[in-house]
N, C-alpha and C. Protein backbone atom coordinates (compact mmCIF):
# COMPACT_ATOMS: atom_id res chain seq x y z
N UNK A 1 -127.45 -218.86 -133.17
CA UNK A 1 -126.88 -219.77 -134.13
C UNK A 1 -127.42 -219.57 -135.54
N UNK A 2 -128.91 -219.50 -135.30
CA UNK A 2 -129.19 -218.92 -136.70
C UNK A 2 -129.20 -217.96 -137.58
N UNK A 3 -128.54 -216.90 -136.80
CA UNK A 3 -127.93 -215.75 -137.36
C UNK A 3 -126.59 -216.18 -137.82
N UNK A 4 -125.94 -216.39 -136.97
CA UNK A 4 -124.26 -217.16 -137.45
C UNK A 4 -124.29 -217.19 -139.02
N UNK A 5 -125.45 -218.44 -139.52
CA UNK A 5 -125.35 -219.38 -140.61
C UNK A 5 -125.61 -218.32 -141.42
N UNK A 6 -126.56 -217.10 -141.39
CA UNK A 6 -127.34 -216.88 -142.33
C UNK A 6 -125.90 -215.81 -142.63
N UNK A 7 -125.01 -215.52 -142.03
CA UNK A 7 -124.00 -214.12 -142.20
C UNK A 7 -122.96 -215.11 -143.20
N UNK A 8 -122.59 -216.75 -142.75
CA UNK A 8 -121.64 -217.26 -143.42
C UNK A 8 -122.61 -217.39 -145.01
N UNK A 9 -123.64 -217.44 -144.81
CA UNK A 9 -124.24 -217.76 -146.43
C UNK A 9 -124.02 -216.44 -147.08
N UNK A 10 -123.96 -215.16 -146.74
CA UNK A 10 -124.00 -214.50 -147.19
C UNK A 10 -122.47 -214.01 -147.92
N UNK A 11 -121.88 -214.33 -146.90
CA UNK A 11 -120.41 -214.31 -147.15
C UNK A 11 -120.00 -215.35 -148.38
N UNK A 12 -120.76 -216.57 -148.41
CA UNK A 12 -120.46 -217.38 -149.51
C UNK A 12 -120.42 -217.21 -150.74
N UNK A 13 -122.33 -216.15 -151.17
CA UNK A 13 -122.55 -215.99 -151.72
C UNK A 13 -122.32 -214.58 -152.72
N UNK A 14 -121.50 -213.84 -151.36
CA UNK A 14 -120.56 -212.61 -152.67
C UNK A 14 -119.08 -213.27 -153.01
N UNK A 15 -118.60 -214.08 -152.25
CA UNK A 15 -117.18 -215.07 -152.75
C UNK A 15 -117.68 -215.57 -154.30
N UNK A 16 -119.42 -216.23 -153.89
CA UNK A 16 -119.56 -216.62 -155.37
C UNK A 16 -119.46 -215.55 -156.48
N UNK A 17 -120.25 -214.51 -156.43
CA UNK A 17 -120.40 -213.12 -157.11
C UNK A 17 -119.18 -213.03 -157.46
N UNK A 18 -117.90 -212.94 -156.59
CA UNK A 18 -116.92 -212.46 -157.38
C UNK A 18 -115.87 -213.62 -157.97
N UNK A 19 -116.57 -214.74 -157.72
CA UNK A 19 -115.75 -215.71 -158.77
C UNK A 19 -116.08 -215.52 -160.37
N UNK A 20 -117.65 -215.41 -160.08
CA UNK A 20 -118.45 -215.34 -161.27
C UNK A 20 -117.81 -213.77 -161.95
N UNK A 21 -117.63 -212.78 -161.62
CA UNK A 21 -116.57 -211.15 -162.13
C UNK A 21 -115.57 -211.52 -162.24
N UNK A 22 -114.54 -212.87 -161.85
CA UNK A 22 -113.25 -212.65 -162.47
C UNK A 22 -113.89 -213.78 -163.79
N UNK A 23 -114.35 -214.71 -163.99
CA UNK A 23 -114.81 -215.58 -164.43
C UNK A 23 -115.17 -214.60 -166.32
N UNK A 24 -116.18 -213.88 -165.85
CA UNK A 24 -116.65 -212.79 -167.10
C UNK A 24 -115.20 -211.82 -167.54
N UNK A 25 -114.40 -211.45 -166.47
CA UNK A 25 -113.17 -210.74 -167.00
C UNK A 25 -112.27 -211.88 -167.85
N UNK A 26 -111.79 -212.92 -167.66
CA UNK A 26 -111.52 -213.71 -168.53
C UNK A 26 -111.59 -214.00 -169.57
N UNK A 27 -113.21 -214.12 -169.56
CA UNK A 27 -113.86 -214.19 -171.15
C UNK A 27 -113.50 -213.27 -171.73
N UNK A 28 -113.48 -212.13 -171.19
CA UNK A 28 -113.42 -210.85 -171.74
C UNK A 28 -111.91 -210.54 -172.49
N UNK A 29 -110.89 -211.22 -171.53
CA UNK A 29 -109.64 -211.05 -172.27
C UNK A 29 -109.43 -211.84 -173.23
N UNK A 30 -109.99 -213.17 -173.14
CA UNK A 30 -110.26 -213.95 -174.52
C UNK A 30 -110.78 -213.60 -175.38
N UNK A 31 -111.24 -212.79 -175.21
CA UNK A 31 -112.29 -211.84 -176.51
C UNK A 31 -110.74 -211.11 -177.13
N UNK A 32 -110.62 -209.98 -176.36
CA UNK A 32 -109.42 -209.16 -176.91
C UNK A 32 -108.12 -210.18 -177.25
N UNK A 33 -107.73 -210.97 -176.95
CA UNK A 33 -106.47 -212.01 -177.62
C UNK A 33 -106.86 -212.70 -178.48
N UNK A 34 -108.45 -212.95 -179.24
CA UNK A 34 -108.71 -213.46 -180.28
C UNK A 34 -108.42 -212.17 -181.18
N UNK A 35 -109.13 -211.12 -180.88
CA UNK A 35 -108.76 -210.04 -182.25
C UNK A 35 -107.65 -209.47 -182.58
N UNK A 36 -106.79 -209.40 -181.21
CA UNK A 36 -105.48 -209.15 -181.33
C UNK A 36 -105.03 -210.22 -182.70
N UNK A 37 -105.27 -211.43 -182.61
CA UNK A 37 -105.16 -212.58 -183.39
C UNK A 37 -105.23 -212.40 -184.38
N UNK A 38 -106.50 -212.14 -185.08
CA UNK A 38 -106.86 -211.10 -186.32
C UNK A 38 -106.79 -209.84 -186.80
N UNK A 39 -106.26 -209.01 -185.97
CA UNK A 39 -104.89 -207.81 -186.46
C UNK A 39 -103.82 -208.48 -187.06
N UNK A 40 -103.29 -209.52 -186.75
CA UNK A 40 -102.16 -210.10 -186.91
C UNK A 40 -101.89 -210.58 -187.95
N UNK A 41 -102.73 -211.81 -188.19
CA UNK A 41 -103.26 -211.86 -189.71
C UNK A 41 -103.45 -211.19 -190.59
N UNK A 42 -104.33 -209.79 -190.23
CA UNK A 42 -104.52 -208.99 -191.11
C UNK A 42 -103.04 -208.40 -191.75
N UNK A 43 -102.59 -207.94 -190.81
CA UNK A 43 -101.21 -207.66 -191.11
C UNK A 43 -99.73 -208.20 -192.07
N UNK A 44 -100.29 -209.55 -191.48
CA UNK A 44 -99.62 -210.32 -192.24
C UNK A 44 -100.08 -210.70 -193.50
N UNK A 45 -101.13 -210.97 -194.23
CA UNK A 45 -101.62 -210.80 -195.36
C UNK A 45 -101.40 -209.49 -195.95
N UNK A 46 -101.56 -208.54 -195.60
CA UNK A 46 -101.31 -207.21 -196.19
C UNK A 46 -99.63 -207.17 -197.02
N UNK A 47 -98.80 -207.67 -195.42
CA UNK A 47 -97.33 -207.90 -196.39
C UNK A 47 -97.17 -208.93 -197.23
N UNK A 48 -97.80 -209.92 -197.07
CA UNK A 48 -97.92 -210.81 -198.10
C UNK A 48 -98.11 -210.39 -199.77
N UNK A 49 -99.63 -209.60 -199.43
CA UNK A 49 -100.03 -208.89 -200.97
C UNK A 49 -98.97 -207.82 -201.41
N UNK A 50 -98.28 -207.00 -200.81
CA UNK A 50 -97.60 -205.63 -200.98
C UNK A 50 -95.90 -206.71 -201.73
N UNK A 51 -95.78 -207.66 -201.43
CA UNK A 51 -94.68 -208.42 -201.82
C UNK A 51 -95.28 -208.99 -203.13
N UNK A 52 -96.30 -209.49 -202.96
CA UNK A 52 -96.72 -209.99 -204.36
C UNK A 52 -96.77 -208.49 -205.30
N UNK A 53 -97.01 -207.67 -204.96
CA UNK A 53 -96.93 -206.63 -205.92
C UNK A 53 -96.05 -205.99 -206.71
N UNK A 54 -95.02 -206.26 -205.45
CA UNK A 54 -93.49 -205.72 -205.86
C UNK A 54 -92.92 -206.49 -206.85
N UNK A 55 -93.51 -207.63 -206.82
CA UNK A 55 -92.92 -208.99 -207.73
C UNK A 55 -93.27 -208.96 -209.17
N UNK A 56 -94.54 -208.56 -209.12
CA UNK A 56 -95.45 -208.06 -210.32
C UNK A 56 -94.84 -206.98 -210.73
N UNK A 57 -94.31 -205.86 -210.75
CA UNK A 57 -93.92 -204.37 -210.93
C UNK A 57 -92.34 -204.72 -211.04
N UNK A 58 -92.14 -205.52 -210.55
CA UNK A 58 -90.52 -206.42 -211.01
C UNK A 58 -90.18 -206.79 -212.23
N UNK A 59 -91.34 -207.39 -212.61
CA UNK A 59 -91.94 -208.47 -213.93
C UNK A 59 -91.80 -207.45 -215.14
N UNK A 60 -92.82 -206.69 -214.72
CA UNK A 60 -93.10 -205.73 -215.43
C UNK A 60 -92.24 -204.21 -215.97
N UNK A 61 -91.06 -204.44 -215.32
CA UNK A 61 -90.01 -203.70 -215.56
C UNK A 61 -89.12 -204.33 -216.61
N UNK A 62 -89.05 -205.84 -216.38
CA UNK A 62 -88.17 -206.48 -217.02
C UNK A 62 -88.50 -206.49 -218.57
N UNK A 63 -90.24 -207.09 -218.37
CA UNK A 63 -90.59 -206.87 -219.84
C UNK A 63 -90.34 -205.82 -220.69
N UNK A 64 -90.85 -204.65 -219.74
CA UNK A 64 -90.13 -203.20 -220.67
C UNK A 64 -88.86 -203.17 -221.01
N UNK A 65 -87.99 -203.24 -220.37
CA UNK A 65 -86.55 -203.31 -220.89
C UNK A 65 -86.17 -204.02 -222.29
N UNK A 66 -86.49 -205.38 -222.27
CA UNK A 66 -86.99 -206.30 -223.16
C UNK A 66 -87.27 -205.48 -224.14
N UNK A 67 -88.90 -205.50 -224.27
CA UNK A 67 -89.14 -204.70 -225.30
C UNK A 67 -88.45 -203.67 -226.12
N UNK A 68 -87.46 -202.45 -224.99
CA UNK A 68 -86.88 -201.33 -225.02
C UNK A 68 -85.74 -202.10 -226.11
N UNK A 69 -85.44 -203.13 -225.43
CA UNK A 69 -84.21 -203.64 -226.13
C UNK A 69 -84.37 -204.25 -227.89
N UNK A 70 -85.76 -205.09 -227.47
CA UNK A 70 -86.19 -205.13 -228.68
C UNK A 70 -86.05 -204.46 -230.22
N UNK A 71 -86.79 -203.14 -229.25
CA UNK A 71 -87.34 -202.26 -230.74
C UNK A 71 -86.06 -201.85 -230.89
N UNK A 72 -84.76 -201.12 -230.20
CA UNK A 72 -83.54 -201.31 -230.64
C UNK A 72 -83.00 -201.90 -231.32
N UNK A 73 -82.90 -203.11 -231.61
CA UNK A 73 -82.41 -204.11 -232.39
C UNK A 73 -82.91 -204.14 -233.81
N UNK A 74 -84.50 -204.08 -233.67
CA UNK A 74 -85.01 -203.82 -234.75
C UNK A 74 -84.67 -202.69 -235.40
N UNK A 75 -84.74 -201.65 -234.90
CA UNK A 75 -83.77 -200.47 -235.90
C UNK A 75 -82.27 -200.53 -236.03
N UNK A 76 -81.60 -201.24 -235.76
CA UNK A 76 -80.51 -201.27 -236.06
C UNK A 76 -80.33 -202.06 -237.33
N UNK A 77 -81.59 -203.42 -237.28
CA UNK A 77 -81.36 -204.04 -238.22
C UNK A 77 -82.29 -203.71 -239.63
N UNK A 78 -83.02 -202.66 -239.56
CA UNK A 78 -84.13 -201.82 -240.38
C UNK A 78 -82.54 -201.47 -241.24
N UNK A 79 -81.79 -200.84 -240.23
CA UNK A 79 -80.75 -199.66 -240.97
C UNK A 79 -79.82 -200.63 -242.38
N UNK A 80 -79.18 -201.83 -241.24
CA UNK A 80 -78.87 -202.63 -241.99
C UNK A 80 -79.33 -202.83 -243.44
N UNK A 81 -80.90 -203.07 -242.82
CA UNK A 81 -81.27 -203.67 -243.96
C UNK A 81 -81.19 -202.63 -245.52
N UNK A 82 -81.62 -201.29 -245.35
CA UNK A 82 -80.98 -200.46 -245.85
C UNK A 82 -79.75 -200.38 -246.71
N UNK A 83 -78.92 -200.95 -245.72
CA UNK A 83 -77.41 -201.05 -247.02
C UNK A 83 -77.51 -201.67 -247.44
N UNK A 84 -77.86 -203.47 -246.76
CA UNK A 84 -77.71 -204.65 -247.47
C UNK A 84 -79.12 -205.15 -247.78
N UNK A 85 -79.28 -205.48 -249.09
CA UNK A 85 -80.75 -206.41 -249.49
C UNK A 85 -80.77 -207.60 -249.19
N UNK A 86 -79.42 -207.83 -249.02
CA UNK A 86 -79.40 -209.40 -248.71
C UNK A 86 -79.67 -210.07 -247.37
N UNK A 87 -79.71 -209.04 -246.31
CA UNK A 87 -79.89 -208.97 -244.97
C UNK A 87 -81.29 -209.09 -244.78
N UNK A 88 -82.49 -208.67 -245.58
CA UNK A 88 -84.05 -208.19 -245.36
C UNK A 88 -84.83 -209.98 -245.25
N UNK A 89 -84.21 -211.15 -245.01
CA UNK A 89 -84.70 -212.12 -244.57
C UNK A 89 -84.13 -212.17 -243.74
N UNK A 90 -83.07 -212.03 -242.74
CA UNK A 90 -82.59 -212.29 -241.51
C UNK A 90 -83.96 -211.16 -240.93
N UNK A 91 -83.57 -209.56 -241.38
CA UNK A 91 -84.65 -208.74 -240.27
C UNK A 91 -86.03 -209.26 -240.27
N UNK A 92 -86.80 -210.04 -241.25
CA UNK A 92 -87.95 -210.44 -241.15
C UNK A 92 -87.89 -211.64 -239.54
N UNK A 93 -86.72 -212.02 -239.78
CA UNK A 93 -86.96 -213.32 -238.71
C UNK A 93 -87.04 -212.81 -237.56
N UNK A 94 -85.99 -211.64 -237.42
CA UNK A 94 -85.85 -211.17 -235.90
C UNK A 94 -86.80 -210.25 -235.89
N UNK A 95 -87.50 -209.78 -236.69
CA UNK A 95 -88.91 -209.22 -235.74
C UNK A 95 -89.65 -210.08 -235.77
N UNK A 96 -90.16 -210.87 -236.51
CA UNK A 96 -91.03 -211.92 -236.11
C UNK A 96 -91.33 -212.79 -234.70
N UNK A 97 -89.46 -212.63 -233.99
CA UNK A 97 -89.00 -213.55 -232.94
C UNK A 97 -89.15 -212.33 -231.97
N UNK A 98 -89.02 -210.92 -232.17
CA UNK A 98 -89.29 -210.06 -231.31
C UNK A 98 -90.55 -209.54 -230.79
N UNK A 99 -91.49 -209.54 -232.12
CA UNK A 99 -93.44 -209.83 -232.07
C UNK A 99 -93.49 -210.92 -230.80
N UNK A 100 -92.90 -212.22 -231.72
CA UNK A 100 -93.38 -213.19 -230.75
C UNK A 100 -92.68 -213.34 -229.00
N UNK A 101 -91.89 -212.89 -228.63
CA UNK A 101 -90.99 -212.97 -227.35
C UNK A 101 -92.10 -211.56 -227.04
N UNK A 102 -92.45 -210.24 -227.50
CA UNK A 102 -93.54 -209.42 -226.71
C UNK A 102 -94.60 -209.84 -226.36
N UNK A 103 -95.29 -210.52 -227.42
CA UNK A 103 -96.68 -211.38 -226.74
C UNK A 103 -96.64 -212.25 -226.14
N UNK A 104 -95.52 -213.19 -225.94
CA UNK A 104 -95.32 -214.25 -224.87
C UNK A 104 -95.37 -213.51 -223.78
N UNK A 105 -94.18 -212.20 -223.33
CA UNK A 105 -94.35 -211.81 -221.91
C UNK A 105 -95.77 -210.77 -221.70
N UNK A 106 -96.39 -210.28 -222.72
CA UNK A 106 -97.86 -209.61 -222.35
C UNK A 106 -98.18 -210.58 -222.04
N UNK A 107 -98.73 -212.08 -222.33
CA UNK A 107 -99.42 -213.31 -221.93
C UNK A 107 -98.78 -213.30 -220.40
N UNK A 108 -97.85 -213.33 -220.16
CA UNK A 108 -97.20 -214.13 -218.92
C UNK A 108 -97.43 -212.95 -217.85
N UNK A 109 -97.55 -211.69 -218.39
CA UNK A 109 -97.87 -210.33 -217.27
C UNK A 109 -99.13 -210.44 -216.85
N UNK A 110 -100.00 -210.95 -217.51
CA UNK A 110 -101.78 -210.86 -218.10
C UNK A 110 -101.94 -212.25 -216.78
N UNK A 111 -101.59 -213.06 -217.17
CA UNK A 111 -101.47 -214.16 -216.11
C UNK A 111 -100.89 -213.86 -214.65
N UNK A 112 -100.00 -212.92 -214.76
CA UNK A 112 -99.42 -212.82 -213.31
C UNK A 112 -100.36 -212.11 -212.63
N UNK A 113 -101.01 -210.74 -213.24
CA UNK A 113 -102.04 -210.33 -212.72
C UNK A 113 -103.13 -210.88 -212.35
N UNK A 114 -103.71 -211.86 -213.25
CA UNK A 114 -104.88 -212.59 -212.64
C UNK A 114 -104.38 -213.73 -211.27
N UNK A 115 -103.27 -213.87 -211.37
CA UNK A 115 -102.57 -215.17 -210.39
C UNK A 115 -102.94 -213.87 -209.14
N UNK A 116 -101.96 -212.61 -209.31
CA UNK A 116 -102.26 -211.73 -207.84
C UNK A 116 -103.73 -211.21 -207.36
N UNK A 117 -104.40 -211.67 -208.50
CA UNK A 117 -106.14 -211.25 -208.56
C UNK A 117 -106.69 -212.24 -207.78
N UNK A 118 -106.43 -213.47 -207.89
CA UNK A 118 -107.11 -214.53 -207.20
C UNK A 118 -106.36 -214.48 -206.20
N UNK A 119 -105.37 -213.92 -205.66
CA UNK A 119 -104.56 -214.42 -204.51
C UNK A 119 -105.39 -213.19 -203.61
N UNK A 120 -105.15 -212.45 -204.09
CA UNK A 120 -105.93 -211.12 -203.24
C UNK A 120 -107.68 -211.44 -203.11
N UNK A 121 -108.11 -211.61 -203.54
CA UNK A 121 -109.77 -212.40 -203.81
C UNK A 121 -109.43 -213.48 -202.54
N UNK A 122 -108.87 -214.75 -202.92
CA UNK A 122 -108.51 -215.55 -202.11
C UNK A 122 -107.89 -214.92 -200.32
N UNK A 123 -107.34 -214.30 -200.46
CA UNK A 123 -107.17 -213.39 -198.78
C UNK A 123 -108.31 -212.78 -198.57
N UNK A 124 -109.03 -212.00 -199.26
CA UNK A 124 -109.92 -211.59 -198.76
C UNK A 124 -111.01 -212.41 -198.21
N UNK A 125 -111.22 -213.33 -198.83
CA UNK A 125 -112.43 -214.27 -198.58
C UNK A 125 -111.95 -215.02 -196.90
N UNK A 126 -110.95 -215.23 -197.14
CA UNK A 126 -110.26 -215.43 -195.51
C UNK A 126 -110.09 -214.66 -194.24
N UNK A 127 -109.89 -213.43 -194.98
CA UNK A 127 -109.85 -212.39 -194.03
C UNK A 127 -111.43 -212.42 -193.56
N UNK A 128 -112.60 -212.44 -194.18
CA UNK A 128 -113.84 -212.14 -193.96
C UNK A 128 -114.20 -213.50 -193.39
N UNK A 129 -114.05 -214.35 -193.62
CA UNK A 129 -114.50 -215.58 -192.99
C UNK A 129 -113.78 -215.76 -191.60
N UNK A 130 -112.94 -215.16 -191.06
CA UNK A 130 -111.73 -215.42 -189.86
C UNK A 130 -113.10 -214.12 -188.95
N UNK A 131 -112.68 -212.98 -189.73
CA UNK A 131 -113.89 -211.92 -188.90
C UNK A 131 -114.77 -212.50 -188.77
N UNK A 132 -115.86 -212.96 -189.34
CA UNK A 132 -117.51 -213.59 -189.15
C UNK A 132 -117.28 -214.74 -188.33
N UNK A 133 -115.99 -215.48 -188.14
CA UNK A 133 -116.19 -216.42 -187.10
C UNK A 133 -115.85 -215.79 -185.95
N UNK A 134 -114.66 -214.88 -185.99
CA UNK A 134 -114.05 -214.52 -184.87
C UNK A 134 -115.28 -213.44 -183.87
N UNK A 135 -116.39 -212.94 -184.90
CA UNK A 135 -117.29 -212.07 -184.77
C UNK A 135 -118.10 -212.95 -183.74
N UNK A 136 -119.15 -214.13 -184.74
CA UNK A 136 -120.08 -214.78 -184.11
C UNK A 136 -119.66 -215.53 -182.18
N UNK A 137 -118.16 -215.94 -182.30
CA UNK A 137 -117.72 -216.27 -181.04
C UNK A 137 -117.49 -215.30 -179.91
N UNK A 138 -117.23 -213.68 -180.49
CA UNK A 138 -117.26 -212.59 -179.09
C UNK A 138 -118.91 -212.29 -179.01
N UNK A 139 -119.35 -212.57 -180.01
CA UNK A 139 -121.03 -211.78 -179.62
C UNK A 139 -121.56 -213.39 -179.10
N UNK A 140 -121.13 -214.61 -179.30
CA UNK A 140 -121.81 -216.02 -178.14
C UNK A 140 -121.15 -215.36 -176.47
N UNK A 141 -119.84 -214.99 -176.43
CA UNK A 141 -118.63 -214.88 -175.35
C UNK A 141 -119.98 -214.06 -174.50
N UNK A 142 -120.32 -212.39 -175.31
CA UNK A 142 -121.27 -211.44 -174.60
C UNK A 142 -122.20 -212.01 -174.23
N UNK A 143 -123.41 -212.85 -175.34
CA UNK A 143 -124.15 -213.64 -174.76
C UNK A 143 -124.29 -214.12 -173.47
N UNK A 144 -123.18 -214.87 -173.19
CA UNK A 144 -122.42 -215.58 -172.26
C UNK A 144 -122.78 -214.48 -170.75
N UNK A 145 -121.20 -213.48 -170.90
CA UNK A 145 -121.53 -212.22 -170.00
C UNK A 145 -123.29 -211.90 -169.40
N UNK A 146 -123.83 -211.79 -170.61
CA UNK A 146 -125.05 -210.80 -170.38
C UNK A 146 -126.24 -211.84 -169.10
N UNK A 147 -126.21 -213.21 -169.76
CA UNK A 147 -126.57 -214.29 -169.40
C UNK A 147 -126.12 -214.22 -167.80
N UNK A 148 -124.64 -214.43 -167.65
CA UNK A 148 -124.17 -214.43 -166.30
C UNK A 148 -124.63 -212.80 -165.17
N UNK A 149 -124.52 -211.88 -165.91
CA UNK A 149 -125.38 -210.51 -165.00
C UNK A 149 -126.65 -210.68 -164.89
N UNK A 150 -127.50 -211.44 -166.18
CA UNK A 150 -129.04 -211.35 -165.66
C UNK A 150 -129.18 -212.06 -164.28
N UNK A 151 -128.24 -213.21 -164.73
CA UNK A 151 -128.61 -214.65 -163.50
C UNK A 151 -128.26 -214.07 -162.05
N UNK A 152 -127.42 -213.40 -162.08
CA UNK A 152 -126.67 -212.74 -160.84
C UNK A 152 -127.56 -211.75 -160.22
N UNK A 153 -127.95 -210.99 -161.00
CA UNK A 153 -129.06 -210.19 -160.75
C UNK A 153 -130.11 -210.38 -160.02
N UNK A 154 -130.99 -211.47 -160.78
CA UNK A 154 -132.19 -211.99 -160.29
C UNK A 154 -131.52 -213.05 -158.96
N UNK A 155 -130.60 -213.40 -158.68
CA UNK A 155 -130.27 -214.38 -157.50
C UNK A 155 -130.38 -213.07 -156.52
N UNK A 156 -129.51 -212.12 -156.78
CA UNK A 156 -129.48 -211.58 -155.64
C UNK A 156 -130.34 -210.91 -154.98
N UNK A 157 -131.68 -210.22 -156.20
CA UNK A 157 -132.92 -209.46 -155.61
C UNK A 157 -134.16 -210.53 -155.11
N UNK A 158 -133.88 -211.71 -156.28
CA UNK A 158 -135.18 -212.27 -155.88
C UNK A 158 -134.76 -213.32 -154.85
N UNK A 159 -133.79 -213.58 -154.28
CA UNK A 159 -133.37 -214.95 -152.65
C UNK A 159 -133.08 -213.61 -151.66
N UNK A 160 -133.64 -212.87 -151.39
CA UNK A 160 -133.26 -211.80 -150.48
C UNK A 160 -133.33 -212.62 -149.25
């Protein structure tokens, strides 16, 4: 009889063993579906910034044109001014309004850049704070693991 018991304990106690191995495989896939998590993100911030860029380089096309169109105007009305003397206070106004409409959109480009400067600063600081947490929780998870093999270990050599 007392053999009986001691074969069912034994039997119990690798049922336990391998609750405790699917138990650590678990963790383990929770590990990999958190970073999967943060690929994802990453990813998605990346198209986020690459759109903000395009938007910027959008901007920045328009202004040139602008400008392009600008200084056009201004020589047309240089030429003008040329035939007519009486015209050389209208061209003062419209470059003045063409000065001022260029430095308004350098201001507003100058700003868009710093807006995509902090936005990119701002992702990054997220991106790194998502890693350092997502980090500190797989290296507690291993902890965890390493913890559960020591314990397993020492049960099984030292209750022989």
């Amino acid at each position: 009889m007392a053999m009986s018991g001691h074969i069912y304990n034994r039997k119990d106690k690798h049922r336990l063993y391998i609750v405790e191995v699917v138990v650590v495989v678990v963790e383990v896939v929770e590990v990999v579906v958190e970073v999967v998590e943060v690929v994802v993100v990453v990813v998605v911030v990346v198209v986020v910034v690459v759109l903000v860029l395009v938007v910027v380089v959008v901007v920045v096309v328009v202004v040139v044109v602008v400008v392009v169109v600008v200084v056009v105007v201004v020589v047309v009305v240089v030429v003008v001014v040329v035939l007519v003397i009486v015209v050389v206070v209208v061209v003062v106004v419209v470059v003045v309004v063409a000065v001022v409409v260029v430095v308004v959109a350098v201001v507003v480009v100058v700003v868009e850049v710093v807006v995509v400067v902090a936005v990119v600063v701002e992702v990054v600081v997220v991106i790194v704070s998502v890693v350092v947490v997502k980090a500190v929780k797989a290296v507690d998870v291993l902890l965890v693991v390493l913890f559960t093999i020591v314990t397993t270990y020492r049960k099984t050599f030292n209750h022989k």
